[in-house]
N, C-alpha and C. Protein backbone atom coordinates (compact mmCIF):
# COMPACT_ATOMS: atom_id res chain seq x y z
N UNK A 1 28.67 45.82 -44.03
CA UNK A 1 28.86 47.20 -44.41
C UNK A 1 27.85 47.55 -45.49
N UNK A 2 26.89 48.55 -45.33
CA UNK A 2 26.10 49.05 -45.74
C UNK A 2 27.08 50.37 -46.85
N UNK A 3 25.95 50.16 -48.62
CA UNK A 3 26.80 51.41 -49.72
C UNK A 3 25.96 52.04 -49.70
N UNK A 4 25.79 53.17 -49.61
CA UNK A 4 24.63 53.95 -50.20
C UNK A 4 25.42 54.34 -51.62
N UNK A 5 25.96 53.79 -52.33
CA UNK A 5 26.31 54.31 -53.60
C UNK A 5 24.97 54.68 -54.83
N UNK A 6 23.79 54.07 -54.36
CA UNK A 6 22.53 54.77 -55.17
C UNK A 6 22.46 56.09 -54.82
N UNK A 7 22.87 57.15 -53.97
CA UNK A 7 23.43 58.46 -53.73
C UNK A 7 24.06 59.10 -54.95
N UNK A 8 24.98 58.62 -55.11
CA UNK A 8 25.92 58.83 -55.63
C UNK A 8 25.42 59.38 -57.85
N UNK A 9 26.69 60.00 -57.96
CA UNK A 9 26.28 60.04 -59.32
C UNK A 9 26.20 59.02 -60.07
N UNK A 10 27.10 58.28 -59.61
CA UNK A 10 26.29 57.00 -60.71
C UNK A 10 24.83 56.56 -60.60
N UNK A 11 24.22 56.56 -59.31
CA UNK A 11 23.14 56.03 -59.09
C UNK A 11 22.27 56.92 -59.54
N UNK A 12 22.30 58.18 -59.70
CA UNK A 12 21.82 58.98 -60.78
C UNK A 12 21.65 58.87 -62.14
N UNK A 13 22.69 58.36 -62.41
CA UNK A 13 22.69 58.46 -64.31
C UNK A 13 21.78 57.01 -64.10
N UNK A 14 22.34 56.25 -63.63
CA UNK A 14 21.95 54.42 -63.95
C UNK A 14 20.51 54.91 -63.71
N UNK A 15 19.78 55.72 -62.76
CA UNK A 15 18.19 55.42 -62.58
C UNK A 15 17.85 56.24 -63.76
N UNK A 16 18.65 57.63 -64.36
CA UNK A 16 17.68 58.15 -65.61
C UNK A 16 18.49 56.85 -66.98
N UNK A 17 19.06 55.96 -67.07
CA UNK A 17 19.41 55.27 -67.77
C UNK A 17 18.04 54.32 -68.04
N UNK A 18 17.71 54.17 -66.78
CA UNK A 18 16.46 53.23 -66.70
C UNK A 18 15.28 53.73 -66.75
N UNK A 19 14.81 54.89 -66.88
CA UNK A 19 13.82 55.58 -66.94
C UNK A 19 13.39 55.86 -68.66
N UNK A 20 15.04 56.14 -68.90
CA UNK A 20 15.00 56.37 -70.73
C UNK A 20 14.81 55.11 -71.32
N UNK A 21 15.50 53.61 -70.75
CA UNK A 21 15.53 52.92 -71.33
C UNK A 21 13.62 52.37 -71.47
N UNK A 22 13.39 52.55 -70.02
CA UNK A 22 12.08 51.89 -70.10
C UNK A 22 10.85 53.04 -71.33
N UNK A 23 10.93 53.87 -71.61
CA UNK A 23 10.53 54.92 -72.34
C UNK A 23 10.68 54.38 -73.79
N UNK A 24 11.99 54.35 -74.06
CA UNK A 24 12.48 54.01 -75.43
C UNK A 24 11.52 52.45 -75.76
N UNK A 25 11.50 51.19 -74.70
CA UNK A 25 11.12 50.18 -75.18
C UNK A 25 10.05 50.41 -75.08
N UNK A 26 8.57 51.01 -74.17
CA UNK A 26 7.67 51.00 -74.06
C UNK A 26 6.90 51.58 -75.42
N UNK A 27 7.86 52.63 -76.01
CA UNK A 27 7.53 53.70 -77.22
C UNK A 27 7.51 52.34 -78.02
N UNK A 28 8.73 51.49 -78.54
CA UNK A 28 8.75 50.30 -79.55
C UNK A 28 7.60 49.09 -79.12
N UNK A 29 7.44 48.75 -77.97
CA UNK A 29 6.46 48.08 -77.64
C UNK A 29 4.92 48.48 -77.99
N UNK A 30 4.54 50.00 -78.41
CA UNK A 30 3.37 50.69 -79.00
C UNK A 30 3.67 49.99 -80.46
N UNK A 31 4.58 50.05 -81.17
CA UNK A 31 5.00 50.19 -82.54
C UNK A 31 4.58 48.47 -82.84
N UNK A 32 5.13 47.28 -81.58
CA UNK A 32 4.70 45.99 -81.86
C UNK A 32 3.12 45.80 -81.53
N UNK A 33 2.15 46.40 -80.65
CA UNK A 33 1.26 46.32 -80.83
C UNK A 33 0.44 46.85 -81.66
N UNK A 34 0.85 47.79 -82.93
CA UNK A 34 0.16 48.37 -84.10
C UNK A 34 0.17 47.62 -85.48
N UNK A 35 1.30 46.52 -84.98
CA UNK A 35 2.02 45.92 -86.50
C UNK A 35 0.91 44.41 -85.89
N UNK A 36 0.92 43.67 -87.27
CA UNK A 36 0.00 42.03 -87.18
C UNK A 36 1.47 41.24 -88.14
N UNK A 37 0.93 39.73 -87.52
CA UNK A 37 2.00 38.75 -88.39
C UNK A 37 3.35 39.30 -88.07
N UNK A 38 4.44 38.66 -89.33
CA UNK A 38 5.84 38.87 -89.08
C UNK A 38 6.22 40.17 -89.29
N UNK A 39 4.98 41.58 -88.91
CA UNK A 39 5.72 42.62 -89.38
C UNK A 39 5.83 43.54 -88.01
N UNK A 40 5.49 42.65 -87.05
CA UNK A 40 5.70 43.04 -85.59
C UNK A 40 6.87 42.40 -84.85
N UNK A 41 7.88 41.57 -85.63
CA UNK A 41 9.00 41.04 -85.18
C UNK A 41 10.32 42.02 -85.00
N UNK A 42 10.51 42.86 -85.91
CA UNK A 42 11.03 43.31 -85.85
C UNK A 42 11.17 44.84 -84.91
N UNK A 43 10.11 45.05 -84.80
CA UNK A 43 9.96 46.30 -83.63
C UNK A 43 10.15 45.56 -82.19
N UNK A 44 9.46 43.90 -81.98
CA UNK A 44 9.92 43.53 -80.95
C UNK A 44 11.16 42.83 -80.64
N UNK A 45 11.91 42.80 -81.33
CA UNK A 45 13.34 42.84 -80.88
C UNK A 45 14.09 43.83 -81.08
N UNK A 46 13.58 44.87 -81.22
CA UNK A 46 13.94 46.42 -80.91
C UNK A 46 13.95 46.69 -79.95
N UNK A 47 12.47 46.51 -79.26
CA UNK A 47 11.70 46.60 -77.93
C UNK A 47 12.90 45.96 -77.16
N UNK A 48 13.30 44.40 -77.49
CA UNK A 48 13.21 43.70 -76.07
C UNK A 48 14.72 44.02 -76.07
N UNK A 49 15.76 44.28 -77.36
CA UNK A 49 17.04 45.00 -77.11
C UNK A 49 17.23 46.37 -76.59
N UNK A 50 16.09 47.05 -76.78
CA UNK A 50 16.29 47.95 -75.63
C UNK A 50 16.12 48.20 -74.37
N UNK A 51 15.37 47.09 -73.96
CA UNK A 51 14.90 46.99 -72.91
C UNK A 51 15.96 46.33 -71.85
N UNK A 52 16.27 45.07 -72.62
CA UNK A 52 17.26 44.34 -72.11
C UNK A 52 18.36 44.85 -71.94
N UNK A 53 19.20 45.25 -73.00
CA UNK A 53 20.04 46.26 -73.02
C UNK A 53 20.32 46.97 -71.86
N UNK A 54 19.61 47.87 -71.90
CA UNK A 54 19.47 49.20 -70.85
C UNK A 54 19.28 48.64 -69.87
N UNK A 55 18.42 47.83 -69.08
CA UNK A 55 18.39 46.73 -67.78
C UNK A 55 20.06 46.67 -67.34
N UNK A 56 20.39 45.73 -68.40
CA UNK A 56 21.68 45.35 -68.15
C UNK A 56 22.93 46.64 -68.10
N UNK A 57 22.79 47.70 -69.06
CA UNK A 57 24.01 48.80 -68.74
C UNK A 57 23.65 49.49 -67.53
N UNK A 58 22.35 49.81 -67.20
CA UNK A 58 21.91 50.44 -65.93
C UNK A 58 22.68 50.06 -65.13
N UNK A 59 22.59 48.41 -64.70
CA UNK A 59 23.22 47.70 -63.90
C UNK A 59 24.59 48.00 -63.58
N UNK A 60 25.20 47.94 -64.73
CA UNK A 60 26.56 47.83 -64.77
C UNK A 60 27.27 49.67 -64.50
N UNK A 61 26.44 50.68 -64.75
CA UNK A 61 26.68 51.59 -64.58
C UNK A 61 26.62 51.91 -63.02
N UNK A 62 25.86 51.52 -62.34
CA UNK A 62 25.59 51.40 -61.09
C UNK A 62 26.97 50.93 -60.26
N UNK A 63 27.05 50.08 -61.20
CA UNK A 63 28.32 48.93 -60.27
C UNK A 63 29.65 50.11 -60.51
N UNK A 64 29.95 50.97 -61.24
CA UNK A 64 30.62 51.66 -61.36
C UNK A 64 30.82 52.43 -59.87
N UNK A 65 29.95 52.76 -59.46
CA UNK A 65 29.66 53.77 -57.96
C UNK A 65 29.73 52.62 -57.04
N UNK A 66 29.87 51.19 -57.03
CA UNK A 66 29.84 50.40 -55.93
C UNK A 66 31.04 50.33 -55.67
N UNK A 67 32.00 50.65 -54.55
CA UNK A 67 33.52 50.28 -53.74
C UNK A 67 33.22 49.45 -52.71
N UNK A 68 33.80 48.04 -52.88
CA UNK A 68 33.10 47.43 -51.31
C UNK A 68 34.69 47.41 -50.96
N UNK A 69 35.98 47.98 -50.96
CA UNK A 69 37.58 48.06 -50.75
C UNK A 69 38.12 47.29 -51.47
N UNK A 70 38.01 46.24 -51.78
CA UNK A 70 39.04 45.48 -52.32
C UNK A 70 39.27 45.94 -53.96
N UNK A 71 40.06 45.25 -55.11
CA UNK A 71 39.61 45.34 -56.14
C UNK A 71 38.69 44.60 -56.60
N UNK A 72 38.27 44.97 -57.92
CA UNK A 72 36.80 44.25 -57.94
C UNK A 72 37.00 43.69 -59.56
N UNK A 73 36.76 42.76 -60.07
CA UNK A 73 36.29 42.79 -61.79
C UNK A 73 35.42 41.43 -61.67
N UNK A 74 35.56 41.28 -63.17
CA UNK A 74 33.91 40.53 -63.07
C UNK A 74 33.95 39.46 -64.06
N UNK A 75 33.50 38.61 -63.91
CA UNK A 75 33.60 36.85 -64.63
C UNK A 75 33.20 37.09 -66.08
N UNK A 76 34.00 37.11 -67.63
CA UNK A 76 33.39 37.57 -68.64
C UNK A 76 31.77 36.32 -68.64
N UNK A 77 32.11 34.91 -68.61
CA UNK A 77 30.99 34.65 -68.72
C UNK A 77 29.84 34.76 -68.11
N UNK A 78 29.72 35.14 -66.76
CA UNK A 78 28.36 35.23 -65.99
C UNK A 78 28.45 36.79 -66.28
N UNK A 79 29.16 37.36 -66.62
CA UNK A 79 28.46 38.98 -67.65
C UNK A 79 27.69 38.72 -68.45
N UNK A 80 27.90 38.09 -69.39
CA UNK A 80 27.38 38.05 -70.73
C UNK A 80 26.21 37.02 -70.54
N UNK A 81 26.00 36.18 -69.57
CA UNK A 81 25.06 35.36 -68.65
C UNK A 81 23.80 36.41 -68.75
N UNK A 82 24.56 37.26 -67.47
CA UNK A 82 23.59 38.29 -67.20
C UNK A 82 22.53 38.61 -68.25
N UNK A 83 23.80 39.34 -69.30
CA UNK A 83 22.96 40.13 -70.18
C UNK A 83 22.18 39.41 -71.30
N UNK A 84 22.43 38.49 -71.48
CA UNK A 84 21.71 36.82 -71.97
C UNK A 84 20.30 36.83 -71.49
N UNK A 85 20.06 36.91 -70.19
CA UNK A 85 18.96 37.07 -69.38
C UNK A 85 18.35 38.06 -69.68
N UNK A 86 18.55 39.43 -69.80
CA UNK A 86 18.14 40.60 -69.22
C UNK A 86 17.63 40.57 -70.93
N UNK A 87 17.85 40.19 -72.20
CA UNK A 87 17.43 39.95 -73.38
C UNK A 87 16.43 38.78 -73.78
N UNK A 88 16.59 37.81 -73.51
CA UNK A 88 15.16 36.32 -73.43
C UNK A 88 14.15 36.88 -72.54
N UNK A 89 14.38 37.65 -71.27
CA UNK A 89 13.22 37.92 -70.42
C UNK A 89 12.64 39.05 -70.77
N UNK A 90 13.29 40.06 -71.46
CA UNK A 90 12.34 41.11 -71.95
C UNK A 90 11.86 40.64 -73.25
N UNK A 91 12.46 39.88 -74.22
CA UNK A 91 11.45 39.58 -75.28
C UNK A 91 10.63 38.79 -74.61
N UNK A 92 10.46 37.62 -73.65
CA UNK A 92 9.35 36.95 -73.28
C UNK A 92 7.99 37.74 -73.17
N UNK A 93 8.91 38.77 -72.48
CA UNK A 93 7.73 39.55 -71.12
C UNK A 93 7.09 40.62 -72.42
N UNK A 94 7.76 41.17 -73.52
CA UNK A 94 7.43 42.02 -74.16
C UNK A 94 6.47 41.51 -75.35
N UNK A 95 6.85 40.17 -75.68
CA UNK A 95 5.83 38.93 -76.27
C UNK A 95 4.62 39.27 -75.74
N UNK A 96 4.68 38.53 -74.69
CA UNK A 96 3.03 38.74 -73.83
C UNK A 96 2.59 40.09 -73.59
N UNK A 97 3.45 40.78 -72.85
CA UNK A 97 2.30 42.43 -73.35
C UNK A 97 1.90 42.97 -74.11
N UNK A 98 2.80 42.50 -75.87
CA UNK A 98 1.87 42.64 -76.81
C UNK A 98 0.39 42.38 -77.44
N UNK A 99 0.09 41.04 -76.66
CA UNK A 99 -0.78 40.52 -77.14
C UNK A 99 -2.05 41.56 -76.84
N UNK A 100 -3.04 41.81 -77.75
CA UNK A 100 -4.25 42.47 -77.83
C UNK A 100 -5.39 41.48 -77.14
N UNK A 101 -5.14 40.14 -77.46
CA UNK A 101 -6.32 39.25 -77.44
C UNK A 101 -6.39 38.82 -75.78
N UNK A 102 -5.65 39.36 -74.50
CA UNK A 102 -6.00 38.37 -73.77
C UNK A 102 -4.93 39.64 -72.58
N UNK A 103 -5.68 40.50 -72.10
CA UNK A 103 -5.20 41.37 -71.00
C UNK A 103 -4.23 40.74 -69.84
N UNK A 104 -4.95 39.48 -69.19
CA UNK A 104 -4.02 38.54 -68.34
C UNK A 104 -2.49 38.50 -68.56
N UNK A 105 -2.22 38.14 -70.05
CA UNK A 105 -1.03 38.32 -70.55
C UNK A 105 -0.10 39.29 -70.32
N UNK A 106 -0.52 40.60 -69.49
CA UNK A 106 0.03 41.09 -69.10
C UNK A 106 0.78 41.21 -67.58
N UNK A 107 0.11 40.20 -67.28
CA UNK A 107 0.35 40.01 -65.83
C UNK A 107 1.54 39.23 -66.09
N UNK A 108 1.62 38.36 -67.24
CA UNK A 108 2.56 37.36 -67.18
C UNK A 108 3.79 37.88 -68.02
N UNK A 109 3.36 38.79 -68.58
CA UNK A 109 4.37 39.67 -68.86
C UNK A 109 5.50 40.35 -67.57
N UNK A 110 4.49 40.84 -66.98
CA UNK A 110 5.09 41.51 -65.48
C UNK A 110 5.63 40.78 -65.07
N UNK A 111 5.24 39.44 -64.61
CA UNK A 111 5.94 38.20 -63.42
C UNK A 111 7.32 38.03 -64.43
N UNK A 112 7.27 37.71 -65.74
CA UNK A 112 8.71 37.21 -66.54
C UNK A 112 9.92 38.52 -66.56
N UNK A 113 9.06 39.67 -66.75
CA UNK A 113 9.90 41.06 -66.88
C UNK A 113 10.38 40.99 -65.29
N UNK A 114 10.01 41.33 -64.88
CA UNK A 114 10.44 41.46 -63.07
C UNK A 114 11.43 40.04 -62.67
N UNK A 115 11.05 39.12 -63.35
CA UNK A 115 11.93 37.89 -62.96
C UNK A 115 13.44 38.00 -63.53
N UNK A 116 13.17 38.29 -64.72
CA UNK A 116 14.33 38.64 -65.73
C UNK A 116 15.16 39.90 -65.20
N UNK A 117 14.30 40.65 -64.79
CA UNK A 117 15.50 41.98 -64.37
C UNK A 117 16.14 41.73 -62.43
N UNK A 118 15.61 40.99 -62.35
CA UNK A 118 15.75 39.92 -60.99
C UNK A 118 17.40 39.07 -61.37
N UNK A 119 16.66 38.07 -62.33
CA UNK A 119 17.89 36.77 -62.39
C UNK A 119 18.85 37.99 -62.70
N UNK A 120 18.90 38.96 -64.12
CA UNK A 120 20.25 39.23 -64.72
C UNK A 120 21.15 40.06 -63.31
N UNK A 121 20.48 40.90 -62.40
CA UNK A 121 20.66 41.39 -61.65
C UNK A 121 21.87 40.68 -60.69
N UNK A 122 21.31 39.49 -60.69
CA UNK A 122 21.83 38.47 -59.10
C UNK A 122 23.21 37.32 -59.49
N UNK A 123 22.60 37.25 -61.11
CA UNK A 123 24.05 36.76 -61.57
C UNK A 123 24.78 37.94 -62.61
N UNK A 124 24.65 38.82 -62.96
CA UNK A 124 25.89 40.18 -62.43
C UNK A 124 26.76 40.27 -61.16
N UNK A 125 25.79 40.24 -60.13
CA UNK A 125 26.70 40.34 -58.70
C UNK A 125 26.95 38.91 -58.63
N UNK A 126 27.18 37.93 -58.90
CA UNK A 126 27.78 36.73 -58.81
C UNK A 126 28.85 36.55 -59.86
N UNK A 127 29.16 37.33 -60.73
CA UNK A 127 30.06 37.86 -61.86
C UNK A 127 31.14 38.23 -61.15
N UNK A 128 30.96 39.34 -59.84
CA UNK A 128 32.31 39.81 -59.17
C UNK A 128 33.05 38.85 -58.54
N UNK A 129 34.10 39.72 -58.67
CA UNK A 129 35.35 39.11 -58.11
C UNK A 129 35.90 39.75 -57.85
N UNK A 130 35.66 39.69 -56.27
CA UNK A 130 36.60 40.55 -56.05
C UNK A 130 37.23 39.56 -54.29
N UNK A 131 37.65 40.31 -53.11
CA UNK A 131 37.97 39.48 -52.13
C UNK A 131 36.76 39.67 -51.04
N UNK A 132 36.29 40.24 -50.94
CA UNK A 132 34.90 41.21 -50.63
C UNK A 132 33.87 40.28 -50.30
N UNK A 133 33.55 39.71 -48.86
CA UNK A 133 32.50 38.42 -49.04
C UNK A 133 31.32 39.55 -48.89
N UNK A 134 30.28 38.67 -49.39
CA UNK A 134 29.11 40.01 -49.76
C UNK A 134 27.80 38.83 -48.84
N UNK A 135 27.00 39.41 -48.35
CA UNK A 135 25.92 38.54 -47.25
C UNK A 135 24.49 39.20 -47.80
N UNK A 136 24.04 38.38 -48.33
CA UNK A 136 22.77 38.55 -48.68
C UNK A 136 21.77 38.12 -47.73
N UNK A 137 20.63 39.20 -47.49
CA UNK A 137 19.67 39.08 -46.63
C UNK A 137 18.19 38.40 -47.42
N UNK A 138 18.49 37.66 -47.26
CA UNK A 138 16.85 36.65 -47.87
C UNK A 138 15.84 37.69 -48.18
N UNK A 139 15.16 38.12 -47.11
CA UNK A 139 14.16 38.96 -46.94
C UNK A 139 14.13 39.90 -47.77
N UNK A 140 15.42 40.65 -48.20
CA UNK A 140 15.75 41.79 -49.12
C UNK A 140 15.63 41.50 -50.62
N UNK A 141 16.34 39.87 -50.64
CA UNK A 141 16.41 39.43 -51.98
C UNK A 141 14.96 39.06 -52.22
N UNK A 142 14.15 38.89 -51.69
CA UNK A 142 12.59 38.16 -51.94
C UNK A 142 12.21 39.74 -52.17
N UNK A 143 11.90 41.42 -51.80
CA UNK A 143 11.57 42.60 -51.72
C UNK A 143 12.02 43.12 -52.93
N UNK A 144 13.27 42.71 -53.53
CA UNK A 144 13.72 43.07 -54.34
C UNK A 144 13.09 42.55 -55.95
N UNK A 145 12.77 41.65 -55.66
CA UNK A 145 12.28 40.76 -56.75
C UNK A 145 10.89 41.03 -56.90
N UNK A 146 10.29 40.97 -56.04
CA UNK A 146 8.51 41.39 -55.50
C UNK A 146 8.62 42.92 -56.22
N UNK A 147 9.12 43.54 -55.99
CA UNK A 147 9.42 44.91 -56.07
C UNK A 147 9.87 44.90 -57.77
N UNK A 148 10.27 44.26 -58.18
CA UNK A 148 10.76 44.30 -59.78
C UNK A 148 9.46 43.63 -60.78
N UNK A 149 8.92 42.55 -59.70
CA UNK A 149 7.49 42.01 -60.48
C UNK A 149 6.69 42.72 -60.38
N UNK A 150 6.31 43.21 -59.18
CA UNK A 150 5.43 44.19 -59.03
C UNK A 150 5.03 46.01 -60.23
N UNK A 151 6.62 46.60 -59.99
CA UNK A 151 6.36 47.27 -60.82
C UNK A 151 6.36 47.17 -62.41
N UNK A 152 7.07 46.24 -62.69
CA UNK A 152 7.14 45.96 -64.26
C UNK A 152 5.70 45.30 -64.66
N UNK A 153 4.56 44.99 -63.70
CA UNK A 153 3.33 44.82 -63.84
C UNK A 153 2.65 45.49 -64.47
N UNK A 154 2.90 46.53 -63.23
CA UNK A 154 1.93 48.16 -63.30
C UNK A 154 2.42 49.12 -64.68
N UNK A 155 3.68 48.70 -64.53
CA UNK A 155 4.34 50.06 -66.22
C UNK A 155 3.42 49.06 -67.04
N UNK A 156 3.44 48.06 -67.40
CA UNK A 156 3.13 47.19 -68.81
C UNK A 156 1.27 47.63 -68.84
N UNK A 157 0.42 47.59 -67.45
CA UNK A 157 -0.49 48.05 -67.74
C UNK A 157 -1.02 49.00 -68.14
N UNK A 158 -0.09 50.50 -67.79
CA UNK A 158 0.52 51.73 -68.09
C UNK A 158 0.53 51.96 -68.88
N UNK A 159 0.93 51.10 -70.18
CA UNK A 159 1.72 51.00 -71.14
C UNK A 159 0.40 51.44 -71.97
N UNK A 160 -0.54 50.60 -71.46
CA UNK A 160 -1.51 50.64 -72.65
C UNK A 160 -2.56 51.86 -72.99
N UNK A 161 -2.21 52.83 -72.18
CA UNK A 161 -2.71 53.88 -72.42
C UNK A 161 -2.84 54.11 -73.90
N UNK A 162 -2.99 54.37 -74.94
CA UNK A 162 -1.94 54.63 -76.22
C UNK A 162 -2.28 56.03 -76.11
N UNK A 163 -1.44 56.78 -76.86
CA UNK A 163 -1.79 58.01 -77.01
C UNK A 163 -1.57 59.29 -76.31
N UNK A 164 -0.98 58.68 -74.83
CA UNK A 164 -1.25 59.91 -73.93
C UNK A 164 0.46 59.92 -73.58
N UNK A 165 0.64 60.95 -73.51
CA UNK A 165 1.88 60.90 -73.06
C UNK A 165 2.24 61.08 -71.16
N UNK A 166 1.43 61.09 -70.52
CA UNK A 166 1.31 61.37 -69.59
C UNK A 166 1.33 60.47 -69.07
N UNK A 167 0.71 59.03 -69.65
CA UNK A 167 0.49 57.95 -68.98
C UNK A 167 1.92 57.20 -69.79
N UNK A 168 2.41 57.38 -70.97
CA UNK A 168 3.77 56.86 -71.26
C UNK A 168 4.72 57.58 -70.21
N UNK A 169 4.85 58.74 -69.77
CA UNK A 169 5.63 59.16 -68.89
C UNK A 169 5.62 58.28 -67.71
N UNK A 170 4.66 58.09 -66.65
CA UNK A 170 4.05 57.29 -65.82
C UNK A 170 4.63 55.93 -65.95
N UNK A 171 4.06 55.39 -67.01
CA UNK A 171 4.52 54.09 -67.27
C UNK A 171 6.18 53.69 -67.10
N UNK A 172 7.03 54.50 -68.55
CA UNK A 172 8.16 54.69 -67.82
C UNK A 172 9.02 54.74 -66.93
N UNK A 173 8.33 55.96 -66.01
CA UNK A 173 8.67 56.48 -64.69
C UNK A 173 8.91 55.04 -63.75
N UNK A 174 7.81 54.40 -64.05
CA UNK A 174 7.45 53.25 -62.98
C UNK A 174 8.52 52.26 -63.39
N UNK A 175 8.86 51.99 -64.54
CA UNK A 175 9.30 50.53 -65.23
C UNK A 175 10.43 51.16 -64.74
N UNK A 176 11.23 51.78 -64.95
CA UNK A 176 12.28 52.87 -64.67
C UNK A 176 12.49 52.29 -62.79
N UNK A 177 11.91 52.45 -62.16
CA UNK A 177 11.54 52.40 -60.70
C UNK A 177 11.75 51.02 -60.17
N UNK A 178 11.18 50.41 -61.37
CA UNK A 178 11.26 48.83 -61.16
C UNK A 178 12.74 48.53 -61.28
N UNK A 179 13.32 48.49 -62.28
CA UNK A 179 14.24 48.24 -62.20
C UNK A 179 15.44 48.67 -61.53
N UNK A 180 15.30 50.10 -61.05
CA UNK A 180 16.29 50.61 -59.92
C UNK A 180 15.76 50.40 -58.50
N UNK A 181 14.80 50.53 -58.31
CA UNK A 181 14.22 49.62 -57.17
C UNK A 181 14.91 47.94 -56.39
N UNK A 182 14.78 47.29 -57.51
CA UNK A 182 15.01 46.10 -57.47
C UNK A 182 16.50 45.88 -57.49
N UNK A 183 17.39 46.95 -58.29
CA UNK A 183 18.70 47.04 -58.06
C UNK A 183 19.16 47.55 -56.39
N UNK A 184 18.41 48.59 -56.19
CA UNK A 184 18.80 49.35 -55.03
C UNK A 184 18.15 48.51 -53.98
């Protein structure tokens, strides 16, 4: 049984959830690439709590609009799993796109960001509980992930516009995309 619950209003709020969220961290991620030494620590765990953060409530806001019939709730520890993830992988990924000295780094930024909004994603839905057997299609789960590396690539290169808001919009827009993408 196929949801289109990304229709739905939740799947609305959760994608501008992720659009703002990716906005908000990308804006703090400018703020860690302006700062040198330990005075860029603190904007990047701004960055990667908002990033992570918002990854993870997106998610969960989403799941709000998901009915597969049965009742549903969710494992406190592979929640907090999740969101465990969706916080180490955006500071990783937000680590490396800071760096000034070495552009590549951004690639590896992308592959960890996209991985991270991947894992927290897959153990969230391994969180439910409900009676509801759920069948995952390989092919989808590999598209989904490709699709989360992929765009969290392109926003981080995005990113570096400085200055323009057009291309922070963009950037956003995309990182935003990535992560509801990869959800949807």
């Amino acid at each position: 049984m196929h949801h289109l619950h990304f229709l739905s209003v939740y799947g609305a709020l959760s994608t501008l959830v992720a659009i703002f969220t990716a906005w908000t961290a990308l804006d703090l991620l400018d703020q860690v690439r302006e700062r040198h030494g330990s005075a860029r620590l603190p904007w990047l765990i701004a960055a990667s709590a908002a990033m992570g953060g918002g990854i993870w409530s997106m998610h969960f806001i989403a799941m709000l609009g998901f009915d597969p019939g049965p009742s549903i709730g969710y494992d406190p520890v592979l929640t907090l799993t999740s969101l465990g993830l969706a916080l180490v992988g955006t500071t990783l990924a937000l680590f490396a796109a800071a760096s000034k000295k070495h552009r590549g780094l951004l690639l590896v930024g992308g592959l960890v960001m996209g991985l991270s909004i991947a894992a927290m994603h897959y153990v969230g839905m391994a969180a439910i509980r409900t009676n509801a057997i759920f069948i995952y299609n390989p092919s989808l789960v590999l598209a989904s992930i490709f699709i989360g590396i992929g765009a969290s690539t392109a926003a981080l290169f995005a990113s570096e516009h400085e200055g323009s808001p057009l291309w922070r919009f963009l950037a956003a827009f995309v990182l935003g995309l990535a992560v509801v993408g990869m959800h949807y």
